[in-house]
PDB file of N, CA and C in Angstrom:
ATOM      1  N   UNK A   1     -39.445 114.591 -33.167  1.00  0.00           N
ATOM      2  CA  UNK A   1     -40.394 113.973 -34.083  1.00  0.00           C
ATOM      3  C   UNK A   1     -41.746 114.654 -33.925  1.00  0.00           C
ATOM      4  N   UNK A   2     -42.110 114.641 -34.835  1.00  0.00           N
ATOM      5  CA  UNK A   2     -44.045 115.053 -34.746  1.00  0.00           C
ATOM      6  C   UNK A   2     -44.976 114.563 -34.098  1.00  0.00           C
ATOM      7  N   UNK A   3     -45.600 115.043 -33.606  1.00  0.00           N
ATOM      8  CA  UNK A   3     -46.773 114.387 -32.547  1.00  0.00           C
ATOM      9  C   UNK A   3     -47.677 113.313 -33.833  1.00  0.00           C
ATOM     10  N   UNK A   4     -47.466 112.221 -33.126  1.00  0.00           N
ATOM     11  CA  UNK A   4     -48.398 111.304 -34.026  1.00  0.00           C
ATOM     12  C   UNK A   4     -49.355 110.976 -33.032  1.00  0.00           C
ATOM     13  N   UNK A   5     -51.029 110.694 -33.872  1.00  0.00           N
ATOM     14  CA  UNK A   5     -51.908 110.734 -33.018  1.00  0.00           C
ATOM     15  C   UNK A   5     -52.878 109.720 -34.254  1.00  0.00           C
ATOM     16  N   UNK A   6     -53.696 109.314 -33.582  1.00  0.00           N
ATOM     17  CA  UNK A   6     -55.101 108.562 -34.690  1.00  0.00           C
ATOM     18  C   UNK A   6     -55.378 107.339 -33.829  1.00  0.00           C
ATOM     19  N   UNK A   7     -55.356 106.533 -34.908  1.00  0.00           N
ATOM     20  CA  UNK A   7     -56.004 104.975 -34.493  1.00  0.00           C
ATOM     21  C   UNK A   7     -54.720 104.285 -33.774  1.00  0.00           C
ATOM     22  N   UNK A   8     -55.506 104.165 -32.442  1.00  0.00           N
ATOM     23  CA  UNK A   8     -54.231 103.458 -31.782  1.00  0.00           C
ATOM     24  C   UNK A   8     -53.189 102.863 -31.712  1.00  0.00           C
ATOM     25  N   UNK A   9     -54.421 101.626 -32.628  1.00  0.00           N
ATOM     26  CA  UNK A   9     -53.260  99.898 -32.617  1.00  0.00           C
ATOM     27  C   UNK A   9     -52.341 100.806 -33.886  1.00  0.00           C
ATOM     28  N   UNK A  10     -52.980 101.385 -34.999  1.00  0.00           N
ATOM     29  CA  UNK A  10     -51.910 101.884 -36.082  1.00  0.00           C
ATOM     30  C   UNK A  10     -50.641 102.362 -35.480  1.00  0.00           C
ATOM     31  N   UNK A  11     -50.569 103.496 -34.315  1.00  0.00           N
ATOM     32  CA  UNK A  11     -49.862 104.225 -33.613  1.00  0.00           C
ATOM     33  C   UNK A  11     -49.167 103.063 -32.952  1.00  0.00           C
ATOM     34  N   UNK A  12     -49.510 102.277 -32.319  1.00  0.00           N
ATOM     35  CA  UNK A  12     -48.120 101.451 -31.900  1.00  0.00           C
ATOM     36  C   UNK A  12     -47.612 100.818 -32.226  1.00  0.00           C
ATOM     37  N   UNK A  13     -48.142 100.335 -33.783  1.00  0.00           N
ATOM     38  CA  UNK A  13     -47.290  99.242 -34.688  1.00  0.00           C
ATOM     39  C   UNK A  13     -46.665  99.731 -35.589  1.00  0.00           C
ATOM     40  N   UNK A  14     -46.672 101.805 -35.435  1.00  0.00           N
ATOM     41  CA  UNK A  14     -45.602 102.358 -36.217  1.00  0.00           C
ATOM     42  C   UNK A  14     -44.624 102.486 -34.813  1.00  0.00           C
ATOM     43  N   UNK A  15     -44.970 102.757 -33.508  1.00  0.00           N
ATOM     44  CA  UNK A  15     -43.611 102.429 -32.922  1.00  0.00           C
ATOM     45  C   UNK A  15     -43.219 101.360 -32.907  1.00  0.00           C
ATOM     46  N   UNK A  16     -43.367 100.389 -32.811  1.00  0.00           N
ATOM     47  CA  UNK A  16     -43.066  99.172 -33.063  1.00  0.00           C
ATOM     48  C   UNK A  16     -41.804  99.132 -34.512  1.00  0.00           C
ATOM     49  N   UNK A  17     -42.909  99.547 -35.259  1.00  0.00           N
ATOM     50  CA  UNK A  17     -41.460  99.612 -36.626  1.00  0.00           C
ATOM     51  C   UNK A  17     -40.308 100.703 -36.706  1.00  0.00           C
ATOM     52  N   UNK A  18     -40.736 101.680 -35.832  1.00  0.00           N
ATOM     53  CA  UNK A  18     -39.646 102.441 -35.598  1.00  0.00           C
ATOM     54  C   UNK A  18     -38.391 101.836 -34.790  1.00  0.00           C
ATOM     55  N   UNK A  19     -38.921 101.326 -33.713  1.00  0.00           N
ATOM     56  CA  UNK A  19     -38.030 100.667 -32.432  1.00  0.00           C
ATOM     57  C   UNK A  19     -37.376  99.564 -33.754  1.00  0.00           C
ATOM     58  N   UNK A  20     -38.051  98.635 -34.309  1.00  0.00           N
ATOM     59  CA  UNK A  20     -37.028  97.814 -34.763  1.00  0.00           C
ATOM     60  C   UNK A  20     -36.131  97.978 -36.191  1.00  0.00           C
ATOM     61  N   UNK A  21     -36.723  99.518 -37.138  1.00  0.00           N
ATOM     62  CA  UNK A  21     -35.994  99.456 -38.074  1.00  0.00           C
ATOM     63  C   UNK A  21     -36.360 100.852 -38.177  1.00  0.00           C
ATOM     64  N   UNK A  22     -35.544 101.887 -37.618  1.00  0.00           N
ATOM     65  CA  UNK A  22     -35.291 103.155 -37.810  1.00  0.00           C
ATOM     66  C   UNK A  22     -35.229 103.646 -39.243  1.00  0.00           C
ATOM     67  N   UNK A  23     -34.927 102.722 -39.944  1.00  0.00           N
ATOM     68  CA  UNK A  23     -34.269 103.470 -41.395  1.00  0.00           C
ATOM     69  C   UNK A  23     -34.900 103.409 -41.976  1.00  0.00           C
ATOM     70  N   UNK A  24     -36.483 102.295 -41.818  1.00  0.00           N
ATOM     71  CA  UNK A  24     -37.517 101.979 -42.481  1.00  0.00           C
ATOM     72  C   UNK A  24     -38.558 103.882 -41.982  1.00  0.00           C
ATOM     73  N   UNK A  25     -38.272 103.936 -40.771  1.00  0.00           N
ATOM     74  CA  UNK A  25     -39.462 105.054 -40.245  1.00  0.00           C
ATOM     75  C   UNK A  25     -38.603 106.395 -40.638  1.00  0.00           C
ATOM     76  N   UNK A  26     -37.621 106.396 -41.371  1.00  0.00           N
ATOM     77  CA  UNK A  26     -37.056 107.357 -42.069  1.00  0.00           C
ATOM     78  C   UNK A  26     -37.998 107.324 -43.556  1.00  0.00           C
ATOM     79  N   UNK A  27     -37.607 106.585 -43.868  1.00  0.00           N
ATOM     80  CA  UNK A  27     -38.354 106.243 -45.444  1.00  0.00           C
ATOM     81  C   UNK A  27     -39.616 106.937 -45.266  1.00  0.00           C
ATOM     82  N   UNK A  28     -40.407 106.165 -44.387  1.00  0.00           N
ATOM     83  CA  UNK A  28     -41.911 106.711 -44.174  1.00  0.00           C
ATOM     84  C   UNK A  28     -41.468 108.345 -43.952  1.00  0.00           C
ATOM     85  N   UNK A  29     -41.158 108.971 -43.448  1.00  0.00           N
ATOM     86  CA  UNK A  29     -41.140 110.372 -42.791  1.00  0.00           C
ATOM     87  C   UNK A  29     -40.882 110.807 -44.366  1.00  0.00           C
ATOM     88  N   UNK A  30     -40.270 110.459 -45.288  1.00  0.00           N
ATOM     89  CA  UNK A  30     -39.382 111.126 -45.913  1.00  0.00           C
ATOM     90  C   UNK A  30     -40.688 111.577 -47.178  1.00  0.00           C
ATOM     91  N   UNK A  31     -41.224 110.061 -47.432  1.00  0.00           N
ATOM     92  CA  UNK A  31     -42.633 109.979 -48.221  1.00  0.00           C
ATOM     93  C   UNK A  31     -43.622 110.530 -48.066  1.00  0.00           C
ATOM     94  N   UNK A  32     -44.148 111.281 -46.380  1.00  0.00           N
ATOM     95  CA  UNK A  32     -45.016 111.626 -46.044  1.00  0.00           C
ATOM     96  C   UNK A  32     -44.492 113.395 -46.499  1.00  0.00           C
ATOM     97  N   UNK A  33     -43.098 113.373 -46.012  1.00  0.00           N
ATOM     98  CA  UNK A  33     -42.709 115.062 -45.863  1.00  0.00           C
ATOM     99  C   UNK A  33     -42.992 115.248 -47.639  1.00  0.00           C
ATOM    100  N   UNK A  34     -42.719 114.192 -48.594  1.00  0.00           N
ATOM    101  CA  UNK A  34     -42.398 114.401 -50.196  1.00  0.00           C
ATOM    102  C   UNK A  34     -43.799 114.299 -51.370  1.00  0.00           C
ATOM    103  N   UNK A  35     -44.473 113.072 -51.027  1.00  0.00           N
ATOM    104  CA  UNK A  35     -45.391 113.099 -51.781  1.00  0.00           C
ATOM    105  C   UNK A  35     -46.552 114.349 -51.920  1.00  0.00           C
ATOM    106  N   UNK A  36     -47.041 114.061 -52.712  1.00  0.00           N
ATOM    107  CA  UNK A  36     -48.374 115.023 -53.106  1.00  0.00           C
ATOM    108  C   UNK A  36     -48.926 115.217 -52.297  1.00  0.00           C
ATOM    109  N   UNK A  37     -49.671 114.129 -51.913  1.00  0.00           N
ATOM    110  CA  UNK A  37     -50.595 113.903 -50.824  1.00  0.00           C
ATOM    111  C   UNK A  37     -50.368 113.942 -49.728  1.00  0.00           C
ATOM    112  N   UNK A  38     -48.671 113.900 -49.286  1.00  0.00           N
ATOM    113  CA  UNK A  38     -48.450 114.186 -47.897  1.00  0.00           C
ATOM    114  C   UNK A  38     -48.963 113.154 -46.931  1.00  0.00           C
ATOM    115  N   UNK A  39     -49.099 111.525 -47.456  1.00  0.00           N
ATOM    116  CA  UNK A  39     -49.708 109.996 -46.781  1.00  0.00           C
ATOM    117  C   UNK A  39     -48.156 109.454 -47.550  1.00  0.00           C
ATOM    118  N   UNK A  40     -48.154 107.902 -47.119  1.00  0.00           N
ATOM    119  CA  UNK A  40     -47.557 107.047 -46.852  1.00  0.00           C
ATOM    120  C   UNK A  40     -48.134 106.539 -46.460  1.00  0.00           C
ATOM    121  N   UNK A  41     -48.384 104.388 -46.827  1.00  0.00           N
ATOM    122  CA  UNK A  41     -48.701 103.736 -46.018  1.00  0.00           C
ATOM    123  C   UNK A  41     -47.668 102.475 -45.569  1.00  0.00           C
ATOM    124  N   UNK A  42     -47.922 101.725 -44.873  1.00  0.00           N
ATOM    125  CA  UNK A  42     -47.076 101.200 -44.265  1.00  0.00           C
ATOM    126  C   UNK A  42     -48.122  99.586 -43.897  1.00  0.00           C
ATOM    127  N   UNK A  43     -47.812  98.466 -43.324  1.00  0.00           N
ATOM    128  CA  UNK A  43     -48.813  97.055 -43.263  1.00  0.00           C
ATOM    129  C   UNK A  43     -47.830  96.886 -41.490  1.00  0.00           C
ATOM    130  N   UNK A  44     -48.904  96.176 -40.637  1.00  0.00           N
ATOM    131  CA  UNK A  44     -48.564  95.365 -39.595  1.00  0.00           C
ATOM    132  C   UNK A  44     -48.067  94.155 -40.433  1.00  0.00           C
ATOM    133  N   UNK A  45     -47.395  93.147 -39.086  1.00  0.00           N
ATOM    134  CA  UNK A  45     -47.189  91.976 -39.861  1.00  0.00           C
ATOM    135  C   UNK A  45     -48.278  91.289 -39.750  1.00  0.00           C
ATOM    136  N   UNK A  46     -49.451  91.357 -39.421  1.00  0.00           N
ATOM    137  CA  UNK A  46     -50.521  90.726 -40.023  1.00  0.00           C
ATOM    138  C   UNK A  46     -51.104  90.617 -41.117  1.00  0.00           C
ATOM    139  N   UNK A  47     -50.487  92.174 -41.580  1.00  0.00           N
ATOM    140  CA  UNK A  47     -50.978  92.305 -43.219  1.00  0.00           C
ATOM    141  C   UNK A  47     -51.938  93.582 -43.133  1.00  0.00           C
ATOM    142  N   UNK A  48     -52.419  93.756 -42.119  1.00  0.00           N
ATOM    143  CA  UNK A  48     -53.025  94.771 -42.066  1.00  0.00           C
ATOM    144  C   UNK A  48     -52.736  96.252 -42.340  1.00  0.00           C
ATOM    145  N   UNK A  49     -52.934  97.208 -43.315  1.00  0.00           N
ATOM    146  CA  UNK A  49     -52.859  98.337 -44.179  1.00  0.00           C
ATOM    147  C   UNK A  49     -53.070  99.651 -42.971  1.00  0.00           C
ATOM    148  N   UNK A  50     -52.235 100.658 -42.834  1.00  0.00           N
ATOM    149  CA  UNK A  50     -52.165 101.802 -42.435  1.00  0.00           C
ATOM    150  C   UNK A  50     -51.963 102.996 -43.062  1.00  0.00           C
ATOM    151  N   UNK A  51     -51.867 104.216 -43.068  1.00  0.00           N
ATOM    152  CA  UNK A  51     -52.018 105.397 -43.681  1.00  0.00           C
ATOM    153  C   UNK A  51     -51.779 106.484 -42.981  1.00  0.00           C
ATOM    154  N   UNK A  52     -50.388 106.970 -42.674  1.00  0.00           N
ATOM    155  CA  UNK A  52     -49.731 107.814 -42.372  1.00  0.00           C
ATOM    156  C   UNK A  52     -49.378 109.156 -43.064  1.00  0.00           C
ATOM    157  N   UNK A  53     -50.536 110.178 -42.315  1.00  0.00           N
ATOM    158  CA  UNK A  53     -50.605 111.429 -42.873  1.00  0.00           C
ATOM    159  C   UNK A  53     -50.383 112.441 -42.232  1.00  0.00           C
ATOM    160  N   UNK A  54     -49.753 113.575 -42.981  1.00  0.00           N
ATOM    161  CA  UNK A  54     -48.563 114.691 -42.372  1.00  0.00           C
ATOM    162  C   UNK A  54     -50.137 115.832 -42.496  1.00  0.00           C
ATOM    163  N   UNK A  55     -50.160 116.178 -41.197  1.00  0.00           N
ATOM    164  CA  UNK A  55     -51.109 117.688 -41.609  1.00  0.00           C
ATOM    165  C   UNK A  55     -50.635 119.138 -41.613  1.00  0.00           C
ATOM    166  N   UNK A  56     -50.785 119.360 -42.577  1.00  0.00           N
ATOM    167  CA  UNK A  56     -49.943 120.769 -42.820  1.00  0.00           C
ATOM    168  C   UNK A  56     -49.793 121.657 -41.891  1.00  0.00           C
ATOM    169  N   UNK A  57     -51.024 121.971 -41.448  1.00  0.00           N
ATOM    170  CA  UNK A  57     -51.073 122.713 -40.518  1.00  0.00           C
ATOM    171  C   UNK A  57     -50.671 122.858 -39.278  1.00  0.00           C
ATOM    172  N   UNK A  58     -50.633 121.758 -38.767  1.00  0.00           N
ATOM    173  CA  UNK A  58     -50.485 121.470 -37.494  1.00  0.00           C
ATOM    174  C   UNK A  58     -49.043 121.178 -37.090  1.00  0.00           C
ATOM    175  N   UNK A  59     -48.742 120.407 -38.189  1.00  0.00           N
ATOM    176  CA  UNK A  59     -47.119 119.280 -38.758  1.00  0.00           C
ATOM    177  C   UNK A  59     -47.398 118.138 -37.496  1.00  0.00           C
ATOM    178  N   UNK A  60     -48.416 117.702 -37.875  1.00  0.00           N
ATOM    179  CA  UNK A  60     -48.877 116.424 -36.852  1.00  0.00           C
ATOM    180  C   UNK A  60     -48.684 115.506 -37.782  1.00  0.00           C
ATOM    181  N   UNK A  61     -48.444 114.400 -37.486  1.00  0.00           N
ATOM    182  CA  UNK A  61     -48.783 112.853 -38.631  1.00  0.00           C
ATOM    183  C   UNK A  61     -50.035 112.107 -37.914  1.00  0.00           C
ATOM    184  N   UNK A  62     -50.777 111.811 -38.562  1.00  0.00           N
ATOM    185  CA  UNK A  62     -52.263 110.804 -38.210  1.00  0.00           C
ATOM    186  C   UNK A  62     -51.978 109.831 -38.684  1.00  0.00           C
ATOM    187  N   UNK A  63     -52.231 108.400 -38.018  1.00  0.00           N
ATOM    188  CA  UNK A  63     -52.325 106.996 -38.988  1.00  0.00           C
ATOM    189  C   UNK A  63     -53.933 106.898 -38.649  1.00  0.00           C
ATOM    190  N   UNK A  64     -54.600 106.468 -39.451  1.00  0.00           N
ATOM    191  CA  UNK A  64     -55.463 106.060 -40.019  1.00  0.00           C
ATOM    192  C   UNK A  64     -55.495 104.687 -40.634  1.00  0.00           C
ATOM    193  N   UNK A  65     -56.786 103.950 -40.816  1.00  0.00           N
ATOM    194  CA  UNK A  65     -56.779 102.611 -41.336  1.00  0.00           C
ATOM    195  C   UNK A  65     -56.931 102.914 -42.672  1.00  0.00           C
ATOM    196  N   UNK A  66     -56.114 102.003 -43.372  1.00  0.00           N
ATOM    197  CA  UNK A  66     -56.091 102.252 -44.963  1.00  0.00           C
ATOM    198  C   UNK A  66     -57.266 101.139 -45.442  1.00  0.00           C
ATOM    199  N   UNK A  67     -57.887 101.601 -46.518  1.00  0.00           N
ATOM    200  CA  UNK A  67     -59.223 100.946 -46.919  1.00  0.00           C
ATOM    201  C   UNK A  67     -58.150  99.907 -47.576  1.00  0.00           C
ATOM    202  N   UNK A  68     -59.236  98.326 -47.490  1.00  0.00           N
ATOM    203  CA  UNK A  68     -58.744  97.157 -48.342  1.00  0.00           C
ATOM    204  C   UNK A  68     -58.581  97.468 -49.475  1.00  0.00           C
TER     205      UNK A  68
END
């Protein structure tokens, strides 16, 4: 897998969704490798908004906080 790196709590509540639904953190990978923009976002179960981005260069993924 790609080195994922950024905002912490984002980073462990995508392992978190990885550990409990693999097929979901496929989806994400698949959106990030496909779209335009090369993002995907994804919500904690709090509701809280994330933003999972592939950098070309590097082939790192960053989560980032997604604006309200």
């Amino acid at each position: 897998m790609e080195k994922v790196g950024g905002d912490a709590q984002g980073v462990e509540i995508l392992k978190g969704l990885a550990t409990a639904n693999p097929e979901y953190m496929r989806f994400l990978l698949t959106e990030v490798r496909t779209n335009t923009d090369h993002a995907a976002t994804f919500k904690s179960k709090d509701g809280d908004g994330y933003r999972l981005t592939l950098e070309l260069a590097t082939g790192h993924l960053v989560v980032t906080k997604a604006a309200p």
